[in-house]
PDB file of N, CA and C in Angstrom:
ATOM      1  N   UNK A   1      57.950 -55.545  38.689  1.00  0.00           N
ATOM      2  CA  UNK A   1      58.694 -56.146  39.775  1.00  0.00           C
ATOM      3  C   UNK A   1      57.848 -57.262  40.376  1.00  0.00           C
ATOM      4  N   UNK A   2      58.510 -58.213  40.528  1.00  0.00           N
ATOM      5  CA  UNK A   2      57.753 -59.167  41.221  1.00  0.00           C
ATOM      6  C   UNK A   2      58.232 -59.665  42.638  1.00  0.00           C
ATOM      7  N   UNK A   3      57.581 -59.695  43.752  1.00  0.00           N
ATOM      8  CA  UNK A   3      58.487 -60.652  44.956  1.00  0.00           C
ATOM      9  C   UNK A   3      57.432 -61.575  45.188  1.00  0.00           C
ATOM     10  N   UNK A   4      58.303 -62.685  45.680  1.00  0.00           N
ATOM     11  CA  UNK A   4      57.985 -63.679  46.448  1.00  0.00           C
ATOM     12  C   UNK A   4      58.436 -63.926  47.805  1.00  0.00           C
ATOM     13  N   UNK A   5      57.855 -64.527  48.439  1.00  0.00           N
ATOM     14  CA  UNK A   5      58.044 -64.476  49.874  1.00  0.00           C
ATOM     15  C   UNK A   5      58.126 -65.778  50.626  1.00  0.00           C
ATOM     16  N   UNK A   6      59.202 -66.282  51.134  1.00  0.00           N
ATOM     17  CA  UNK A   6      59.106 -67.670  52.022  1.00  0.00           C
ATOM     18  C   UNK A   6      59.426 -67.374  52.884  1.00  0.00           C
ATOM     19  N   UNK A   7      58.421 -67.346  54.362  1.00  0.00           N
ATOM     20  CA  UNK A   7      58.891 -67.367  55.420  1.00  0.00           C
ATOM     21  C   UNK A   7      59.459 -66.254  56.046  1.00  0.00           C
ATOM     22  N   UNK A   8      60.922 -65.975  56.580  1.00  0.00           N
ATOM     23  CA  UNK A   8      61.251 -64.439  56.129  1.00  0.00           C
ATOM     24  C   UNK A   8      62.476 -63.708  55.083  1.00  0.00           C
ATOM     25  N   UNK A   9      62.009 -64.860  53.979  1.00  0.00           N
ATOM     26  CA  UNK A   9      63.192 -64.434  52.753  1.00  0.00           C
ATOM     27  C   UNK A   9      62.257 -64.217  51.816  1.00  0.00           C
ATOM     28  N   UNK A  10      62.703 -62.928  51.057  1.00  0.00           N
ATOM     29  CA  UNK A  10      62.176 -62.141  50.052  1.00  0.00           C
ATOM     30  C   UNK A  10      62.775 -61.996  49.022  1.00  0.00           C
ATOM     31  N   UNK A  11      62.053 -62.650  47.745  1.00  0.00           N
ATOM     32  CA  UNK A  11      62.569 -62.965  46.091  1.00  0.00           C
ATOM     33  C   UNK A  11      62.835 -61.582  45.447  1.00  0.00           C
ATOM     34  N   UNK A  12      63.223 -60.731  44.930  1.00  0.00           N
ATOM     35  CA  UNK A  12      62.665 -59.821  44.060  1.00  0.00           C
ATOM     36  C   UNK A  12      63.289 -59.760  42.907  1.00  0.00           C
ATOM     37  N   UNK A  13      62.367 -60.083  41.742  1.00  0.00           N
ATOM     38  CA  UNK A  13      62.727 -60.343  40.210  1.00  0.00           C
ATOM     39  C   UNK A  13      62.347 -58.584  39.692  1.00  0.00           C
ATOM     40  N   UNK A  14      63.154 -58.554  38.633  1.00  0.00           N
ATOM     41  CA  UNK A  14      62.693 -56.845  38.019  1.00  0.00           C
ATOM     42  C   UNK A  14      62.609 -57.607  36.495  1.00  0.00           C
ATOM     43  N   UNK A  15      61.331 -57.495  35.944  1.00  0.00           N
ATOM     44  CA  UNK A  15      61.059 -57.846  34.795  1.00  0.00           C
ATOM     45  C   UNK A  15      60.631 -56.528  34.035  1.00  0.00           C
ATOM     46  N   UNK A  16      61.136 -56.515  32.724  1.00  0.00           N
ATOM     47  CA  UNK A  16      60.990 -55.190  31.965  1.00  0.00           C
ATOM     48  C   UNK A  16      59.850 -55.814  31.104  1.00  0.00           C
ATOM     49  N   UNK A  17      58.825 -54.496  30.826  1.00  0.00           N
ATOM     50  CA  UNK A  17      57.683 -54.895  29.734  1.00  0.00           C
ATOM     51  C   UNK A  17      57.757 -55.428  28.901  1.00  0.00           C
ATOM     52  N   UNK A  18      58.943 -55.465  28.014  1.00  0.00           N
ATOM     53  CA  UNK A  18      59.314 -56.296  26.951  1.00  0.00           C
ATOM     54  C   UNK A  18      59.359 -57.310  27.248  1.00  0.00           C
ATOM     55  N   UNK A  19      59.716 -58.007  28.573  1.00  0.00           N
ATOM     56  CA  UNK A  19      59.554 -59.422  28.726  1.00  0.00           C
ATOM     57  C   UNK A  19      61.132 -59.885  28.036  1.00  0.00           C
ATOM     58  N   UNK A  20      62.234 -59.268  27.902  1.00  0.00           N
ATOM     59  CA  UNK A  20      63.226 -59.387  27.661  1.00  0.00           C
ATOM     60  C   UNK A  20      63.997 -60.282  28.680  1.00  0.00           C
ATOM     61  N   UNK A  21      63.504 -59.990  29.676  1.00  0.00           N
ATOM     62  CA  UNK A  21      64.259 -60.566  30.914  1.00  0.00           C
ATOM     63  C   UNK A  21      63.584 -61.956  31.524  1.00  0.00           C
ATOM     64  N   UNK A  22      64.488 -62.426  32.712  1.00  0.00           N
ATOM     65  CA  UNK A  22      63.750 -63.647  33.213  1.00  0.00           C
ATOM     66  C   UNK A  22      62.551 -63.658  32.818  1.00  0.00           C
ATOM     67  N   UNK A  23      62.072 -65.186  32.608  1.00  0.00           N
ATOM     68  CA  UNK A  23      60.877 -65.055  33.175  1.00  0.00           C
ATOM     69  C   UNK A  23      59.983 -65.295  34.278  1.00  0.00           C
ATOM     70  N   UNK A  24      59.250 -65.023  34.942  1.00  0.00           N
ATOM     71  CA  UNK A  24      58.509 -65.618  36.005  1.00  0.00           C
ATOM     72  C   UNK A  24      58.401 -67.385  35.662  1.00  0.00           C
ATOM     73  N   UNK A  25      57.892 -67.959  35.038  1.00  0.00           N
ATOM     74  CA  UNK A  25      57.903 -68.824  35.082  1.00  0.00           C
ATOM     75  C   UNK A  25      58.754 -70.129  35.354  1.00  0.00           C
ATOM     76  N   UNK A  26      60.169 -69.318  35.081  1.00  0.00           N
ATOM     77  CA  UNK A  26      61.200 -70.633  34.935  1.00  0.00           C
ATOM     78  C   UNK A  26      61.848 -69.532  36.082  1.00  0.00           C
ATOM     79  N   UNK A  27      61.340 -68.222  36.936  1.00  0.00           N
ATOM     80  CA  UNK A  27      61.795 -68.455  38.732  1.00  0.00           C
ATOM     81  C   UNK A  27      61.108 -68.513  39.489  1.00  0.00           C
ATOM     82  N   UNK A  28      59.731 -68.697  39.089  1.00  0.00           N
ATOM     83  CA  UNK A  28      59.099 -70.024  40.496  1.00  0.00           C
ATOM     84  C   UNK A  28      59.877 -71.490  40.026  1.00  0.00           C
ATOM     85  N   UNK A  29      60.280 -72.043  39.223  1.00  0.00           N
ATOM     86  CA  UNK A  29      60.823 -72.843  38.952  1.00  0.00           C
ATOM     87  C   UNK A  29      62.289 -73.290  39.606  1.00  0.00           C
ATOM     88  N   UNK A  30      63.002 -72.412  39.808  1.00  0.00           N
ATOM     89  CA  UNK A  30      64.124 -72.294  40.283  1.00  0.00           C
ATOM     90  C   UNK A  30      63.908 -71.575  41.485  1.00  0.00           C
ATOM     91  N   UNK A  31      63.052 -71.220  42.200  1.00  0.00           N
ATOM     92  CA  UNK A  31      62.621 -71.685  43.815  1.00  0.00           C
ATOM     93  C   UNK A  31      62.521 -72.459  44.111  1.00  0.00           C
ATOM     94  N   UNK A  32      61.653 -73.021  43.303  1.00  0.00           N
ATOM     95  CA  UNK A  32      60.750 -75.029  43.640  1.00  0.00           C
ATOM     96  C   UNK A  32      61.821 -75.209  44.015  1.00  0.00           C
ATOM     97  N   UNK A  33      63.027 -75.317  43.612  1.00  0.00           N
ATOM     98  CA  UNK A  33      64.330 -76.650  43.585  1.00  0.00           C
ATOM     99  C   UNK A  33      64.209 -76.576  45.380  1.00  0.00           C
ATOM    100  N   UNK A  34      64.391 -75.143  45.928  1.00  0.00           N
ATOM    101  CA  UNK A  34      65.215 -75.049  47.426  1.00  0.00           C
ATOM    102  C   UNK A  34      63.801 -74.486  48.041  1.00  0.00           C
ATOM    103  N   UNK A  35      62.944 -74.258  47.722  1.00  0.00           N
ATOM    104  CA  UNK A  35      61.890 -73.314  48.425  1.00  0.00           C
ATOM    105  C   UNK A  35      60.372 -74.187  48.016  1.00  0.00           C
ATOM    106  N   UNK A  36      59.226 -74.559  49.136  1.00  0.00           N
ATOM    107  CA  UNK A  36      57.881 -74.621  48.539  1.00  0.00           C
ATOM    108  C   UNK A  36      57.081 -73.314  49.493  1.00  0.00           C
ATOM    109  N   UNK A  37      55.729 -73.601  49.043  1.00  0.00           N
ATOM    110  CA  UNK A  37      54.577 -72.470  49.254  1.00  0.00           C
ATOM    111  C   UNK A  37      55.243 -71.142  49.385  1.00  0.00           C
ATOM    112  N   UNK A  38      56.012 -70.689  48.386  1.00  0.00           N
ATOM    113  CA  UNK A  38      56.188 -69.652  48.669  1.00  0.00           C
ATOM    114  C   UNK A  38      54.620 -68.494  47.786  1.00  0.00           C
ATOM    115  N   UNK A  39      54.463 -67.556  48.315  1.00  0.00           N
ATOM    116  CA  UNK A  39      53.701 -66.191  47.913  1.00  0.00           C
ATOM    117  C   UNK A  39      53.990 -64.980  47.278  1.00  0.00           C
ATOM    118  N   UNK A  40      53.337 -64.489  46.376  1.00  0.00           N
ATOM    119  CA  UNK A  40      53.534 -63.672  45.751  1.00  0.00           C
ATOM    120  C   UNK A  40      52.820 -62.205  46.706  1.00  0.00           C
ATOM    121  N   UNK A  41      53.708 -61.253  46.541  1.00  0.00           N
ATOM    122  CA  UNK A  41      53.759 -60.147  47.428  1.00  0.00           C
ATOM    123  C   UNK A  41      52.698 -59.111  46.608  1.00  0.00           C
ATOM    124  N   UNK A  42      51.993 -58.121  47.021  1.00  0.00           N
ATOM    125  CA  UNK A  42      51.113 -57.707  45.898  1.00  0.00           C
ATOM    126  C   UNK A  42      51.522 -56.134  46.438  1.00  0.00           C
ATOM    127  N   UNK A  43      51.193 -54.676  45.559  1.00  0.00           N
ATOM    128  CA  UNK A  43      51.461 -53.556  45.848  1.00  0.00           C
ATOM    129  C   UNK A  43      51.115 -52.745  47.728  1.00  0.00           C
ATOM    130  N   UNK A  44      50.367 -53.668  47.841  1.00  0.00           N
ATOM    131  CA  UNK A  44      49.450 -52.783  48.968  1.00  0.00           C
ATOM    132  C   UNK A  44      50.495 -53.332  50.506  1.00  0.00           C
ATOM    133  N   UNK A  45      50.738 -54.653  49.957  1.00  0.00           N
ATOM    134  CA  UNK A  45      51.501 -55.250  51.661  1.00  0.00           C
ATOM    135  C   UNK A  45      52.737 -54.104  51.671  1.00  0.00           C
ATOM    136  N   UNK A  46      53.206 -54.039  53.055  1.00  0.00           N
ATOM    137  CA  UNK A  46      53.908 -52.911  53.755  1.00  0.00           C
ATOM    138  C   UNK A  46      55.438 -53.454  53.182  1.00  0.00           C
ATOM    139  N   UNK A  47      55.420 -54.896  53.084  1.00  0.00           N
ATOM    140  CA  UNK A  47      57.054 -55.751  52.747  1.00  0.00           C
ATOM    141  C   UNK A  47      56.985 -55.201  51.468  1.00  0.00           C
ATOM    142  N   UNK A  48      56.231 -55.250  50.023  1.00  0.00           N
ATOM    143  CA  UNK A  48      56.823 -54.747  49.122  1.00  0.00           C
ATOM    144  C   UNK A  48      56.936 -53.409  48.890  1.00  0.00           C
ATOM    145  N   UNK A  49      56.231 -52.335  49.412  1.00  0.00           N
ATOM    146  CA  UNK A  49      56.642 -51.308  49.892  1.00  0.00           C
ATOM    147  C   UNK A  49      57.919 -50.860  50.034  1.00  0.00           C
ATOM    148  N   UNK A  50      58.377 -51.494  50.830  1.00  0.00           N
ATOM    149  CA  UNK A  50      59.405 -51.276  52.149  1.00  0.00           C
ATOM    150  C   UNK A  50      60.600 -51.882  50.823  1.00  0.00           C
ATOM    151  N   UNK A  51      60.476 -52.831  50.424  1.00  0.00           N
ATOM    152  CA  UNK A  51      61.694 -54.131  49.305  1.00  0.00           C
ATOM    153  C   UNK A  51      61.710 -53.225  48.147  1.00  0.00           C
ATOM    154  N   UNK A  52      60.526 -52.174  47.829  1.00  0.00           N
ATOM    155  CA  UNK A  52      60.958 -51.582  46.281  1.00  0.00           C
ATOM    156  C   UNK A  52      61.329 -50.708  46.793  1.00  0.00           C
ATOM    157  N   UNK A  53      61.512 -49.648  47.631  1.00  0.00           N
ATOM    158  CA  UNK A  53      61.937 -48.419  48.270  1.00  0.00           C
ATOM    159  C   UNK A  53      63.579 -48.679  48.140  1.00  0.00           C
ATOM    160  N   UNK A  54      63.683 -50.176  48.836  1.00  0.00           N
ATOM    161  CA  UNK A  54      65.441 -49.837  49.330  1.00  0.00           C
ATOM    162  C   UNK A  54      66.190 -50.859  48.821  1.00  0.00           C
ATOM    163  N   UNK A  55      65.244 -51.187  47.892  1.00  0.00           N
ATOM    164  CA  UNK A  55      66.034 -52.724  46.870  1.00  0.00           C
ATOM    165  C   UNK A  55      66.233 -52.562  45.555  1.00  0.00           C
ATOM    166  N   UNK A  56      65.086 -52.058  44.942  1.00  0.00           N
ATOM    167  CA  UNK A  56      64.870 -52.686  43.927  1.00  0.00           C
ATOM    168  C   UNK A  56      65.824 -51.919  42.798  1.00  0.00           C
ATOM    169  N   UNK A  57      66.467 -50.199  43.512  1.00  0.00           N
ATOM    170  CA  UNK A  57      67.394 -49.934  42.631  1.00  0.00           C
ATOM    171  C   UNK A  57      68.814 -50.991  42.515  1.00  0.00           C
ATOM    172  N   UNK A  58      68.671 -51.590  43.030  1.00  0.00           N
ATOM    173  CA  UNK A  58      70.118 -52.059  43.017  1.00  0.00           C
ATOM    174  C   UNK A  58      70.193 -53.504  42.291  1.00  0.00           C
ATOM    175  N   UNK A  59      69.127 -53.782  41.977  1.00  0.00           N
ATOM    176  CA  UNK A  59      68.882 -55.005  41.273  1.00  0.00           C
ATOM    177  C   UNK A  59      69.001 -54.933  39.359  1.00  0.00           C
ATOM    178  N   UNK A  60      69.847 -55.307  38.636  1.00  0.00           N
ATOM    179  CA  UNK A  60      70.321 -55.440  37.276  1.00  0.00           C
ATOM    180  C   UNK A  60      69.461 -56.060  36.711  1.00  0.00           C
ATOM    181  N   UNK A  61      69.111 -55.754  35.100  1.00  0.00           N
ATOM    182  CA  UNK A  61      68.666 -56.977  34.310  1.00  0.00           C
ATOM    183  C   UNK A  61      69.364 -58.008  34.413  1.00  0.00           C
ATOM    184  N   UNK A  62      68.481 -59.670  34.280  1.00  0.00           N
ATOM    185  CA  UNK A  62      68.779 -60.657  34.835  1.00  0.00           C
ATOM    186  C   UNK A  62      69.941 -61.000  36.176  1.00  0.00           C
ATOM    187  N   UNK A  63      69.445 -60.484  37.265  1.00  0.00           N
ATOM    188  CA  UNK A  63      70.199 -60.438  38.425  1.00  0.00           C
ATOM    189  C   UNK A  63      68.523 -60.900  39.384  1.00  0.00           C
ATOM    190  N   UNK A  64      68.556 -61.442  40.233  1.00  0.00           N
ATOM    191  CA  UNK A  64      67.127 -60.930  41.443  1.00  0.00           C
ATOM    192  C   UNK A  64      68.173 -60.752  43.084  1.00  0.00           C
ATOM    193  N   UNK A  65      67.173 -60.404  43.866  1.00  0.00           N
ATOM    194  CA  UNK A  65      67.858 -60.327  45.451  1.00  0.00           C
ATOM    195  C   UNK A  65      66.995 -60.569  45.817  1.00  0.00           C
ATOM    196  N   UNK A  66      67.950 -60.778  47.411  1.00  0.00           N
ATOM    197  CA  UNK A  66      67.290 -62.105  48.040  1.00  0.00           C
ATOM    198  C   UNK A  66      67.371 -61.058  49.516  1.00  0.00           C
ATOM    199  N   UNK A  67      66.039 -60.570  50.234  1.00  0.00           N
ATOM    200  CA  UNK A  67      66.717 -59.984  51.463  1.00  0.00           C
ATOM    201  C   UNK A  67      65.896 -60.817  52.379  1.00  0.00           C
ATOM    202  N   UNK A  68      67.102 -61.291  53.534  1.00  0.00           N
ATOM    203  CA  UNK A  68      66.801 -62.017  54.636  1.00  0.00           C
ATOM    204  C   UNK A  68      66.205 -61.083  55.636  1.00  0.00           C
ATOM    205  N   UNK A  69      65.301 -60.954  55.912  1.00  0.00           N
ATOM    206  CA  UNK A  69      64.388 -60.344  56.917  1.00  0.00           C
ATOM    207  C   UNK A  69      64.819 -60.488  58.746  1.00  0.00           C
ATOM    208  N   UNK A  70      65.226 -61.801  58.732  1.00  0.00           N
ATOM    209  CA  UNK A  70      66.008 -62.250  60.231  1.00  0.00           C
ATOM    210  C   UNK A  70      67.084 -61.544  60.466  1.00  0.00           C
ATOM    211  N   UNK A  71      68.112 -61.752  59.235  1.00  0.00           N
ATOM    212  CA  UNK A  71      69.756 -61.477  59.728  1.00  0.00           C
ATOM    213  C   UNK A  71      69.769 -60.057  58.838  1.00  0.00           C
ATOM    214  N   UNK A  72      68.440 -59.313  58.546  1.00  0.00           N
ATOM    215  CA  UNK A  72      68.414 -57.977  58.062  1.00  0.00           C
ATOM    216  C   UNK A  72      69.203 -57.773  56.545  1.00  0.00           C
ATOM    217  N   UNK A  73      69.736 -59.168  56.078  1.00  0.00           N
ATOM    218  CA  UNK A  73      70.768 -58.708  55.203  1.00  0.00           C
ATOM    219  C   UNK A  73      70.147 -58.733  53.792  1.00  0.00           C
ATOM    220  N   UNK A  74      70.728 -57.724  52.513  1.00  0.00           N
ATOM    221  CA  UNK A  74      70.408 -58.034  51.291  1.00  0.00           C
ATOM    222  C   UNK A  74      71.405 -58.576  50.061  1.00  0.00           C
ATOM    223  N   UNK A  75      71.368 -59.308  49.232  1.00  0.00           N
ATOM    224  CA  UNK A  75      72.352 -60.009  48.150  1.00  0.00           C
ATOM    225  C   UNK A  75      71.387 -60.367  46.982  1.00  0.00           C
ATOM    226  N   UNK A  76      72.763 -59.718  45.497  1.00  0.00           N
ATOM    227  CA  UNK A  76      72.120 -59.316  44.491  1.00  0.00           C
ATOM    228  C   UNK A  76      72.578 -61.095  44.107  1.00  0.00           C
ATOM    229  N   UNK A  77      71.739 -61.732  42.960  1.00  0.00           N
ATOM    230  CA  UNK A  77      72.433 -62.634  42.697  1.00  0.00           C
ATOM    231  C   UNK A  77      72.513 -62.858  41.232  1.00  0.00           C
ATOM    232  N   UNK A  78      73.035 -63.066  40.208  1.00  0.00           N
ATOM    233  CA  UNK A  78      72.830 -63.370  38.676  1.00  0.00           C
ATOM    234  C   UNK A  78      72.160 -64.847  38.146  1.00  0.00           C
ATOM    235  N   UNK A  79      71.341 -64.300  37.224  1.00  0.00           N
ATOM    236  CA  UNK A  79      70.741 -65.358  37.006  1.00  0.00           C
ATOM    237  C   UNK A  79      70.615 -65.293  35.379  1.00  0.00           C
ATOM    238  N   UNK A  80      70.851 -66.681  34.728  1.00  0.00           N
ATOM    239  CA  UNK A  80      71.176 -67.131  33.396  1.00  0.00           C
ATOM    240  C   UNK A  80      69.851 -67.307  32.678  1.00  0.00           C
ATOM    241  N   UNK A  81      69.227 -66.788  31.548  1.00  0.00           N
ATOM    242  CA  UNK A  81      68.354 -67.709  31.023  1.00  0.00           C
ATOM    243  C   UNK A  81      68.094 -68.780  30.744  1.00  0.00           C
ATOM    244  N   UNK A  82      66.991 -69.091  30.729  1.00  0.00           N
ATOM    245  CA  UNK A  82      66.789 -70.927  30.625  1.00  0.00           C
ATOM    246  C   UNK A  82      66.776 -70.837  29.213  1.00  0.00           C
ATOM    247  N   UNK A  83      67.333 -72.080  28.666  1.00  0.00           N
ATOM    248  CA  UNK A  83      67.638 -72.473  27.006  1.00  0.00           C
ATOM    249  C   UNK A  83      66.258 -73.121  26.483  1.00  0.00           C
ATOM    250  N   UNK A  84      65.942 -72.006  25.614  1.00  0.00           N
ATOM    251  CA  UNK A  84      64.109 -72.652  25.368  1.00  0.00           C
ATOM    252  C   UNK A  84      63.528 -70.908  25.819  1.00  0.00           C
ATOM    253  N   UNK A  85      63.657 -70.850  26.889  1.00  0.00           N
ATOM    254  CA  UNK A  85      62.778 -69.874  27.439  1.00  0.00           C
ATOM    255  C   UNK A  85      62.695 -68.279  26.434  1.00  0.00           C
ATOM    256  N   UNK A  86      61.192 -68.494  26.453  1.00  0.00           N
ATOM    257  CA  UNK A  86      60.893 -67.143  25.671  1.00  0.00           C
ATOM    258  C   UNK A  86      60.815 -65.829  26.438  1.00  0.00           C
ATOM    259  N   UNK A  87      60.725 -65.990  27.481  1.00  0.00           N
ATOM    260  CA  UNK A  87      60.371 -64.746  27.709  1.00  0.00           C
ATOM    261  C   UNK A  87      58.857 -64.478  28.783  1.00  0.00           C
ATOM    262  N   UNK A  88      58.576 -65.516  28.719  1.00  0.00           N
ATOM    263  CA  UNK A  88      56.882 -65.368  29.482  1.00  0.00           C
ATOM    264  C   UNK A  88      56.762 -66.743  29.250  1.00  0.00           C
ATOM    265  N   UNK A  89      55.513 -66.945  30.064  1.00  0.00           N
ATOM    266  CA  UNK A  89      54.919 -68.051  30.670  1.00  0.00           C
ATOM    267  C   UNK A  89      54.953 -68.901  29.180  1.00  0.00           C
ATOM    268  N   UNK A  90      55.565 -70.160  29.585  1.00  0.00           N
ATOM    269  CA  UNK A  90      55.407 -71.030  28.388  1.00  0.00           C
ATOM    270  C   UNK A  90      55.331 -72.122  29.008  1.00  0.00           C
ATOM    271  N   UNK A  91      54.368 -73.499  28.354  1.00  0.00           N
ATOM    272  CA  UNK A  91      53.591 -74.538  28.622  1.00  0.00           C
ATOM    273  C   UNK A  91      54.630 -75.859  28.766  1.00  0.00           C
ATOM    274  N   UNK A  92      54.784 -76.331  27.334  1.00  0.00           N
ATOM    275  CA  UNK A  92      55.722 -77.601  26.900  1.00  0.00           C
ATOM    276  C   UNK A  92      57.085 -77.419  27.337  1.00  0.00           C
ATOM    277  N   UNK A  93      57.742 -76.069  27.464  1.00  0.00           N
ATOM    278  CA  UNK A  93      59.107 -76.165  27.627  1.00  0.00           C
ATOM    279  C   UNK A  93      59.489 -76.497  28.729  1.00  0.00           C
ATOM    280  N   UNK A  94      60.349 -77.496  28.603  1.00  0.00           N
ATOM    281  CA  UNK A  94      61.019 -77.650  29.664  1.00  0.00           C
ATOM    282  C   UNK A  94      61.837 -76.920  30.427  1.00  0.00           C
ATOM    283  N   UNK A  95      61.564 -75.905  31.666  1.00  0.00           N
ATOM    284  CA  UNK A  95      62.701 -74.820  32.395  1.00  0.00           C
ATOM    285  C   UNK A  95      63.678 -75.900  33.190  1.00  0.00           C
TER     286      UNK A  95
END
């Protein structure tokens, strides 16, 4: 599981070991577009804690959610693979 964090909106991607799913790379990518400096959340902070407890079941392969921390609210959203994208961090391709 991965989150990211801008401000008080919280990313959360569910990537399977296989690497079957999104990849990280091309969704910091597709943050960049609407989001900068965002942070990566690590096991120990209390927010991902709290985001895998009451989120993260509800999140699908290739789907992430987005919970607004202000207006308390959470939304699952679908997300397409990028054409090219393997699977993990890749260099030349264009996401």
């Amino acid at each position: 599981m991965i989150i990211l964090s801008v401000k008080n909106l919280f990313f959360i991607l569910k990537i399977n070991q296989d690497k079957s799913t999104y990849c990280v790379h091309c969704f910091e990518q597709l943050l960049n577009l609407d989001y900068s400096n965002f942070e990566y959340l690590t096991s120990g902070h209390d927010k991902y804690d709290y985001l895998k407890r009451n989120f993260i079941s509800k999140i699908k392969e290739n789907q992430y959610g987005v919970y607004d921390e202000t207006k308390k609210s959470f939304e699952v959203i679908n997300i397409y693979k990028v054409p090219g994208c393997l699977g993990k961090k890749h260099g030349n391709i264009s996401c």
